[in-house]
Protein backbone atom coordinates (compact mmCIF):
# COMPACT_ATOMS: atom_id res chain seq x y z
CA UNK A 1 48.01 127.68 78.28
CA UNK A 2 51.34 126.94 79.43
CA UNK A 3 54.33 129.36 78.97
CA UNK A 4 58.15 128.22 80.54
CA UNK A 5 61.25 130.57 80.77
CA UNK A 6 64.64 130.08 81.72
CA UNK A 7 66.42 132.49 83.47
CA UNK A 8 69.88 131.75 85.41
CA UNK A 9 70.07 132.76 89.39
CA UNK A 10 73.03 134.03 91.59
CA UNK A 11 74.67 130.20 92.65
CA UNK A 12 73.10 129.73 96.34
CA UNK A 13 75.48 127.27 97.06
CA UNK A 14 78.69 126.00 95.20
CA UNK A 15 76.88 124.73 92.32
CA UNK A 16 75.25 127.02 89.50
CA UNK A 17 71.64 126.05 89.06
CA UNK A 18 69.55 126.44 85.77
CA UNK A 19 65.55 128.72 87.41
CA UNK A 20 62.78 128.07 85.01
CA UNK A 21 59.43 130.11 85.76
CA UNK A 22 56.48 127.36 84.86
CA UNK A 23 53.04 128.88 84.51
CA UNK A 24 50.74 126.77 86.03
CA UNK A 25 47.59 128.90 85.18
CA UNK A 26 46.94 131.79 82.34
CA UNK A 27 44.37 134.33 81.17
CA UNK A 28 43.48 137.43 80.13
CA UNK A 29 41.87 140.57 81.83
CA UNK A 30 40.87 143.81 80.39
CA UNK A 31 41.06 146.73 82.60
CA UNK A 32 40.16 150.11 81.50
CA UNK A 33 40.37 149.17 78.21
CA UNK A 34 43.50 147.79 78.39
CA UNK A 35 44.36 143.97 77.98
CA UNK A 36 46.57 142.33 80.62
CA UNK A 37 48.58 138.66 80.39
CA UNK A 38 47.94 137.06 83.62
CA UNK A 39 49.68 134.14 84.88
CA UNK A 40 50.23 132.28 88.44
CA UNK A 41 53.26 129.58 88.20
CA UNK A 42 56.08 128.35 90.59
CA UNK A 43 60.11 128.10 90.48
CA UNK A 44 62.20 125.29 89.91
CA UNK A 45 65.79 124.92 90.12
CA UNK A 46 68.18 121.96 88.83
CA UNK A 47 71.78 121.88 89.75
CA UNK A 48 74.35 122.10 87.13
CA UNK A 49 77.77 120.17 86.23
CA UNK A 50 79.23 123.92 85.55
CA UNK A 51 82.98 124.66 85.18
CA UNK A 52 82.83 126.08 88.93
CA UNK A 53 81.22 122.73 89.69
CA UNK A 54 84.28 120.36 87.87
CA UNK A 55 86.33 122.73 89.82
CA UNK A 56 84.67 122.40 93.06
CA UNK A 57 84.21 118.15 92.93
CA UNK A 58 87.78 118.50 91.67
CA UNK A 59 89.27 120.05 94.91
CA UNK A 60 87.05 117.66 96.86
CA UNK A 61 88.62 114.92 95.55
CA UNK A 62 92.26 115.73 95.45
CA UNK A 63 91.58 116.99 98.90
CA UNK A 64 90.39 113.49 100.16
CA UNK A 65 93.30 111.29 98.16
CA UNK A 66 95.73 113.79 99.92
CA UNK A 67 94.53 112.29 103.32
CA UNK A 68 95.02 108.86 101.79
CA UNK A 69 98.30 106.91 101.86
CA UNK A 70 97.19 104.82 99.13
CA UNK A 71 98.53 105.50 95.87
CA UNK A 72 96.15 102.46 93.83
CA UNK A 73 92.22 102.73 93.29
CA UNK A 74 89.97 99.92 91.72
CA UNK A 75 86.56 100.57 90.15
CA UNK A 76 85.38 99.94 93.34
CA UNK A 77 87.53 102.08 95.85
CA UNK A 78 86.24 105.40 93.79
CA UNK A 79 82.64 104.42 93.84
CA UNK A 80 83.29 104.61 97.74
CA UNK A 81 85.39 107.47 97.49
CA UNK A 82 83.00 109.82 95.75
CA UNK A 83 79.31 108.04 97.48
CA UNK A 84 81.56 109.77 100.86
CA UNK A 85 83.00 112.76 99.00
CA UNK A 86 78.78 113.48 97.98
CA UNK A 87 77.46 112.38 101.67
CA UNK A 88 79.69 114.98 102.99
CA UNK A 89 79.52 117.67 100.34
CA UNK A 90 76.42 117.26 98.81
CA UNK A 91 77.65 117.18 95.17
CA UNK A 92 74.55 117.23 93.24
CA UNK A 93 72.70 114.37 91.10
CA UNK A 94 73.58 115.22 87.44
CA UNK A 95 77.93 115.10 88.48
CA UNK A 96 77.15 110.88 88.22
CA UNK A 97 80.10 108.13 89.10
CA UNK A 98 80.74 108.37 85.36
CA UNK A 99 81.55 111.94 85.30
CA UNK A 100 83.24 112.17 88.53
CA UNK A 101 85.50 109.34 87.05
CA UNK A 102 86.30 111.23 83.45
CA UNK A 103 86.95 114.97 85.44
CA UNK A 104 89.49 112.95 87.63
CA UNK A 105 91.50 111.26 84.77
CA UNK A 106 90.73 114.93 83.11
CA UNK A 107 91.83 117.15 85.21
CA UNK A 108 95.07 114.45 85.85
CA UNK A 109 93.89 113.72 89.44
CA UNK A 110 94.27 110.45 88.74
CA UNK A 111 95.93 108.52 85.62
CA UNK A 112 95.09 104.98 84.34
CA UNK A 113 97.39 102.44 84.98
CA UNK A 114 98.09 100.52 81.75
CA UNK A 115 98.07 96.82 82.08
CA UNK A 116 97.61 93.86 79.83
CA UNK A 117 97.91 90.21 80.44
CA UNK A 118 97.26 86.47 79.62
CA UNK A 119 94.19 86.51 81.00
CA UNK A 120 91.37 88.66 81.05
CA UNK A 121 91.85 90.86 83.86
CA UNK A 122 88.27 91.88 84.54
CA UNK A 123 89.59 94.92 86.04
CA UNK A 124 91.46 98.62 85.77
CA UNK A 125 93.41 100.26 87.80
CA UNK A 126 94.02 103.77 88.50
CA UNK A 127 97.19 105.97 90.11
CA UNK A 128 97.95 108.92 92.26
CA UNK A 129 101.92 109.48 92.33
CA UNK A 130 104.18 107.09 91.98
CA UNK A 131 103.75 103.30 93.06
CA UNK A 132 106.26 100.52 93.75
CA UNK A 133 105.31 96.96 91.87
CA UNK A 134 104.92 95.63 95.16
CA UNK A 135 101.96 97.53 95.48
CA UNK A 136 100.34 97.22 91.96
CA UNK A 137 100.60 93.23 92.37
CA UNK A 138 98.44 93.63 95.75
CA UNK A 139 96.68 95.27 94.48
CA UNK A 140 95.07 93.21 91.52
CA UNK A 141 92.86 90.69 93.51
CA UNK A 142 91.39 91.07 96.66
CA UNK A 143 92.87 89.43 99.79
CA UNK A 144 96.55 88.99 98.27
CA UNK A 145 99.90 88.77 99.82
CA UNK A 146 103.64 88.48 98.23
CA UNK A 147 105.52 84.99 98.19
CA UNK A 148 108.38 82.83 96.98
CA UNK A 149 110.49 84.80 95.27
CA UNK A 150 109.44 88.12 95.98
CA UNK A 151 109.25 86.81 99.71
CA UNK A 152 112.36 85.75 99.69
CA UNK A 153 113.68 88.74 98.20
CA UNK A 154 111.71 91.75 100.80
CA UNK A 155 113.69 89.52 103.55
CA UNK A 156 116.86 90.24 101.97
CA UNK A 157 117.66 86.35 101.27
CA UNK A 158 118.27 86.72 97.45
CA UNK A 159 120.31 89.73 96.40
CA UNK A 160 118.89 89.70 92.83
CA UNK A 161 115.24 91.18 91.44
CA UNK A 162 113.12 87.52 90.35
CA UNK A 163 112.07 88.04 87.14
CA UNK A 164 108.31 87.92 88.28
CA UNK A 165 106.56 89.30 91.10
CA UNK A 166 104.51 86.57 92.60
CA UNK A 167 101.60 87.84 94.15
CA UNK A 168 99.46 85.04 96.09
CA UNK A 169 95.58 84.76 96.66
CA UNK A 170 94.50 81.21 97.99
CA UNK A 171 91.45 79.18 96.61
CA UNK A 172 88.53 78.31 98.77
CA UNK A 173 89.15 75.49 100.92
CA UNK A 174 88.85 72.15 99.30
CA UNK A 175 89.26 68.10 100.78
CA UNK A 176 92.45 66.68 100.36
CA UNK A 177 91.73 63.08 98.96
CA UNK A 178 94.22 60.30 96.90
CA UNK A 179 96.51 57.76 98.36
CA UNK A 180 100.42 58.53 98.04
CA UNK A 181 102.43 55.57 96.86
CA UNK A 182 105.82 55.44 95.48
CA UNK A 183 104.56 54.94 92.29
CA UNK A 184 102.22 58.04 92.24
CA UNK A 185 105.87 60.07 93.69
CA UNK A 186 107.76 58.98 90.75
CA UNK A 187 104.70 59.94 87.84
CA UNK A 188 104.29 63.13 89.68
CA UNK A 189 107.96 64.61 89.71
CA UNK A 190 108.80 62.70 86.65
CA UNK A 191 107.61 65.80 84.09
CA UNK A 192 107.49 69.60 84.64
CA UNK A 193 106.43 71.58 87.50
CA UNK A 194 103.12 73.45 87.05
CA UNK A 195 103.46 77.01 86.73
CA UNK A 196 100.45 79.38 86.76
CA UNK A 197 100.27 81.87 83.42
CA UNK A 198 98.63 84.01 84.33
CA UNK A 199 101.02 87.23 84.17
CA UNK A 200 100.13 90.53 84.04
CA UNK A 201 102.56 93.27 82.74
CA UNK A 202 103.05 96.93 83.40
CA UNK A 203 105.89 98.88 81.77
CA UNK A 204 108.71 96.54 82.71
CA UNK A 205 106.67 94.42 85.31
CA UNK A 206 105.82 91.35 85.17
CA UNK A 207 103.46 89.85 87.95
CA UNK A 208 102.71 86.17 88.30
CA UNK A 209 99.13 85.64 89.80
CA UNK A 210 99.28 82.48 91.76
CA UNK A 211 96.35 80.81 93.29
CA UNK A 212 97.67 78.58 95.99
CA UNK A 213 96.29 76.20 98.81
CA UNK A 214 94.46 77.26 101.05
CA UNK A 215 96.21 77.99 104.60
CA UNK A 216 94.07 80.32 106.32
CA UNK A 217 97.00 82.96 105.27
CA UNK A 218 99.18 81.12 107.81
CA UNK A 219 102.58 83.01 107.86
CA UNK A 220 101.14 85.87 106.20
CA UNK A 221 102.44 88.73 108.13
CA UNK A 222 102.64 92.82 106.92
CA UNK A 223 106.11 94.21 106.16
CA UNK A 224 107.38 97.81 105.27
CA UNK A 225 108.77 97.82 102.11
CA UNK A 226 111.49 99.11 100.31
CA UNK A 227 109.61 102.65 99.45
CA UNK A 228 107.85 102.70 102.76
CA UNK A 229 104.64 100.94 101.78
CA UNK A 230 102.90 99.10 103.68
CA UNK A 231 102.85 95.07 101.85
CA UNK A 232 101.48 91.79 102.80
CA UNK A 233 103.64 88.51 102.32
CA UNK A 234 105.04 85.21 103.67
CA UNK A 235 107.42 85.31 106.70
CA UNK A 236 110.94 83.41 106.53
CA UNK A 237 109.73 80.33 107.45
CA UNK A 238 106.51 80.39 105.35
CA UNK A 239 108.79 81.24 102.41
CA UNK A 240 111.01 78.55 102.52
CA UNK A 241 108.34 76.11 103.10
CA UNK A 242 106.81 77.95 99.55
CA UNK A 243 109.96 77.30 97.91
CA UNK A 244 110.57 73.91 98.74
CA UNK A 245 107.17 73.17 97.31
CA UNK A 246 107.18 75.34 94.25
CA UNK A 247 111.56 76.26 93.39
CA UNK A 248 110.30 77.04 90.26
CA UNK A 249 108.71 79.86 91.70
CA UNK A 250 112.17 80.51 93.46
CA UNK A 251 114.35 80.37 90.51
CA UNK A 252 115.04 76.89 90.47
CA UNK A 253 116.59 74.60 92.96
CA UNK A 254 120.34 76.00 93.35
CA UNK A 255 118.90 79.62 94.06
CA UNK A 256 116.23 78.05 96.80
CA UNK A 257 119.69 76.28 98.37
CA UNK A 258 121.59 79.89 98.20
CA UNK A 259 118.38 81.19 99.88
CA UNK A 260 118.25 78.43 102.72
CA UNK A 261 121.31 79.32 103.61
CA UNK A 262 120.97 83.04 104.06
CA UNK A 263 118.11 82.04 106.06
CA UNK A 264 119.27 79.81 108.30
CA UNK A 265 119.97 82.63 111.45
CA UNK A 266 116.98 84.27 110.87
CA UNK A 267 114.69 80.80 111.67
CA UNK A 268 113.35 78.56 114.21
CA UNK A 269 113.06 75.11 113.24
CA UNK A 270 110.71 73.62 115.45
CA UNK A 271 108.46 76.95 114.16
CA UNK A 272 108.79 75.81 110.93
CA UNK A 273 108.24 72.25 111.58
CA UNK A 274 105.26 73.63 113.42
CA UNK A 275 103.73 75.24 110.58
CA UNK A 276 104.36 72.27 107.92
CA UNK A 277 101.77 70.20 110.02
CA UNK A 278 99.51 72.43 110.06
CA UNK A 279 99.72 72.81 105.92
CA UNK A 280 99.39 68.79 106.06
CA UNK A 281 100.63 68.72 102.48
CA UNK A 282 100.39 64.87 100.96
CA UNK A 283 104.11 64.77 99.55
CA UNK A 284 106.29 64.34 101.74
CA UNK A 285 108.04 67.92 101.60
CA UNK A 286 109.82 67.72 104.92
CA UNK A 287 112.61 65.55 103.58
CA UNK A 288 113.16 68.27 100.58
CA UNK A 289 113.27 70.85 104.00
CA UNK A 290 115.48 68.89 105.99
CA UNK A 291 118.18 68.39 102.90
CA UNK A 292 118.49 71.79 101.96
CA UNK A 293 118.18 73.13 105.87
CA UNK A 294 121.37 70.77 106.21
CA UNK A 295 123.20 71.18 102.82
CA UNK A 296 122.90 75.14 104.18
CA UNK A 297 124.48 73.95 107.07
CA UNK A 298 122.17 73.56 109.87
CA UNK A 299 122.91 71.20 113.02
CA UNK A 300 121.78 68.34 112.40
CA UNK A 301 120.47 67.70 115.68
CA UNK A 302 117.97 70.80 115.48
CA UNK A 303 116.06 68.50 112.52
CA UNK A 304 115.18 65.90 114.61
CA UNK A 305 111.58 66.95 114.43
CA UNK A 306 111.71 66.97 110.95
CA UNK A 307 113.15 63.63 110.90
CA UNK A 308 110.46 62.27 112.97
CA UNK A 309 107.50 63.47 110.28
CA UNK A 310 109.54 60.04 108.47
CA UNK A 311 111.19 58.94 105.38
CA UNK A 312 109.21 56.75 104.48
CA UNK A 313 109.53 57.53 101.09
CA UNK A 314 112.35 58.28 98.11
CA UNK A 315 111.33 61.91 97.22
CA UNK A 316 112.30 64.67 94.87
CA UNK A 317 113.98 67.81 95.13
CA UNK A 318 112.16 69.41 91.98
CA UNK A 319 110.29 68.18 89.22
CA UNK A 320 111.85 66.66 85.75
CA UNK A 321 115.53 66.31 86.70
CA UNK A 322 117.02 64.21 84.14
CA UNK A 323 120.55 63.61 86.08
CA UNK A 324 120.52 63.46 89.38
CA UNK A 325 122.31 62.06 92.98
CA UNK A 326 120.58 60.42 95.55
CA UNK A 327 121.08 61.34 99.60
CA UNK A 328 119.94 58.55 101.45
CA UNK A 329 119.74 60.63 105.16
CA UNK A 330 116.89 61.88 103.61
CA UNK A 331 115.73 59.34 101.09
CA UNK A 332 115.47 62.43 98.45
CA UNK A 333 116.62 62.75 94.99
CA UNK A 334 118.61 66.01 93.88
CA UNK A 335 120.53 67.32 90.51
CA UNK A 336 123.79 66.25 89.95
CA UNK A 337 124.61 70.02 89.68
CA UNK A 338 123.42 70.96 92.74
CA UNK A 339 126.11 72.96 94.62
């Protein structure tokens, strides 16, 4: 015969646990006539998920995001945060990653950030306090770092918000193969530019997810921004080099030339120069560099070693210009607008 009853013990450690008795053996003995119930069993004790509990795991984690500067999670930063926030306080089995997750967004620890996009996303994201942009874009795909116009704009060389934040992430590395011929220039920069569309929005946010060549993050550098948080995007010269290749990413062609010149104190040329090799782009972008580094009004001398990369070719300032002007210095076409 088995016989189980629950009765409910003083908490021995932060948790409430539920005691059941569980006879292991039974029978019956007459003494004197009198008829006794004996039994022999043993104590168990399960943990759990109590209000004092919710509390408790609660504290704990508002206690550990408080030590935190960061102010974004992913999926994946909470299941680290609460596998250390059990190691340390031993929260017990049945409070799972599920139901650590709901008594967060519960108890308004954290919130859910509401996104939606062109793409599937594959992913949520959840708050603590306020966050910049800036930081939500960085915070969508592993490994990313701010460029072109949102570059451009942290350095202070475009006074205006962009209308997107472009946050970068490069592609695996790949073999650059084709032969480049006049012919293939003028097909190429005859249409529109690519643009990526993937865009994710948030409130009044829109982010442009860009996946770009991949550069070994060269010119990737980490800035303070605006707020005081800590972001990751392209220096001066690594911007302008991004916005000679992509102005469409820039705002177009007359804001790149506005932004060239703003730049202009704040780089080294030969640096620059430096780091163009080393992207070892097919098209000829140099000779788009070396036009708008001397329609912002650089010495002309200091693009000899731009020069020297050759001109071999007529190239294009941007992609589908229908009337344009022709500078033959550098053997590059440009709109007829262009100011």
């Amino acid at each position: 015969m088995l016989h189980i009853s629950d009765i409910k013990c003083l908490p021995i450690s932060p948790f409430e646990c539920e005691v059941r008795y569980i006879y292991l053996t039974s029978h019956i003995e007459t003494q004197n006539g009198t008829t006794y119930h004996r039994g022999a069993g043993i104590y168990t004790c399960s943990p759990m998920v109590q209000n004092t509990t919710k509390a408790h795991a609660s504290a704990l984690l508002t206690q550990k995001l408080n030590s935190l500067s960061q102010r974004l999670y992913s999926p994946a930063d909470l299941t680290q945060l609460f596998t250390e926030i059990r190691k340390e306080w031993g929260l017990p089995r049945s409070l799972t990653l599920t139901k650590f997750l709901d008594l967060a967004l519960e108890t308004k620890t954290l919130q859910k950030v509401d996104l939606s996009s062109t793409y599937p996303l594959h992913t949520t994201r959840y708050h603590r306090g306020i966050f910049t942009p800036y930081e939500l874009a960085l915070s969508l795909r592993p490994n990313s770092f701010l460029s072109h116009g949102t570059a451009a704009f942290l350095h202070g060389l475009i006074a205006h918000t962009p209308e997107f934040v472009y946050a970068n992430q490069e592609q695996s590395a790949k073999d650059q193969s084709g032969m480049l011929t006049q012919a293939a220039l003028d097909r190429a920069f005859s249409g529109k530019q690519r643009q990526s569309r993937f865009i994710v929005t948030h409130n009044k946010t829109r982010i442009r997810l860009i996946s770009g060549k991949n550069t070994q993050e060269l010119g990737v550098q980490k800035l303070t921004g605006p707020d005081g948080e800590s972001l990751r995007l392209t220096d001066v010269e690594r911007t302008l080099i991004d916005i000679a290749v992509r102005p469409v990413y820039a705002g177009g062609t007359q804001t790149v030339l506005q932004i060239y010149r703003r730049a202009i104190h704040k780089i080294s040329v030969h640096n620059l120069t430096e780091m163009l090799k080393q992207l070892d782009y097919l098209y000829p972008y140099h000779q788009a560099i070396g036009f708008l580094l001397t329609r912002a009004g650089n010495d002309p001398k200091s693009l000899a070693t731009l020069r020297k990369l050759g001109l071999k070719y007529h190239f294009f300032l941007a992609h589908g210009m229908k009337k344009t002007k022709f500078d033959a210095e550098w053997r590059i076409h440009y709109p007829e607008d262009l100011q």
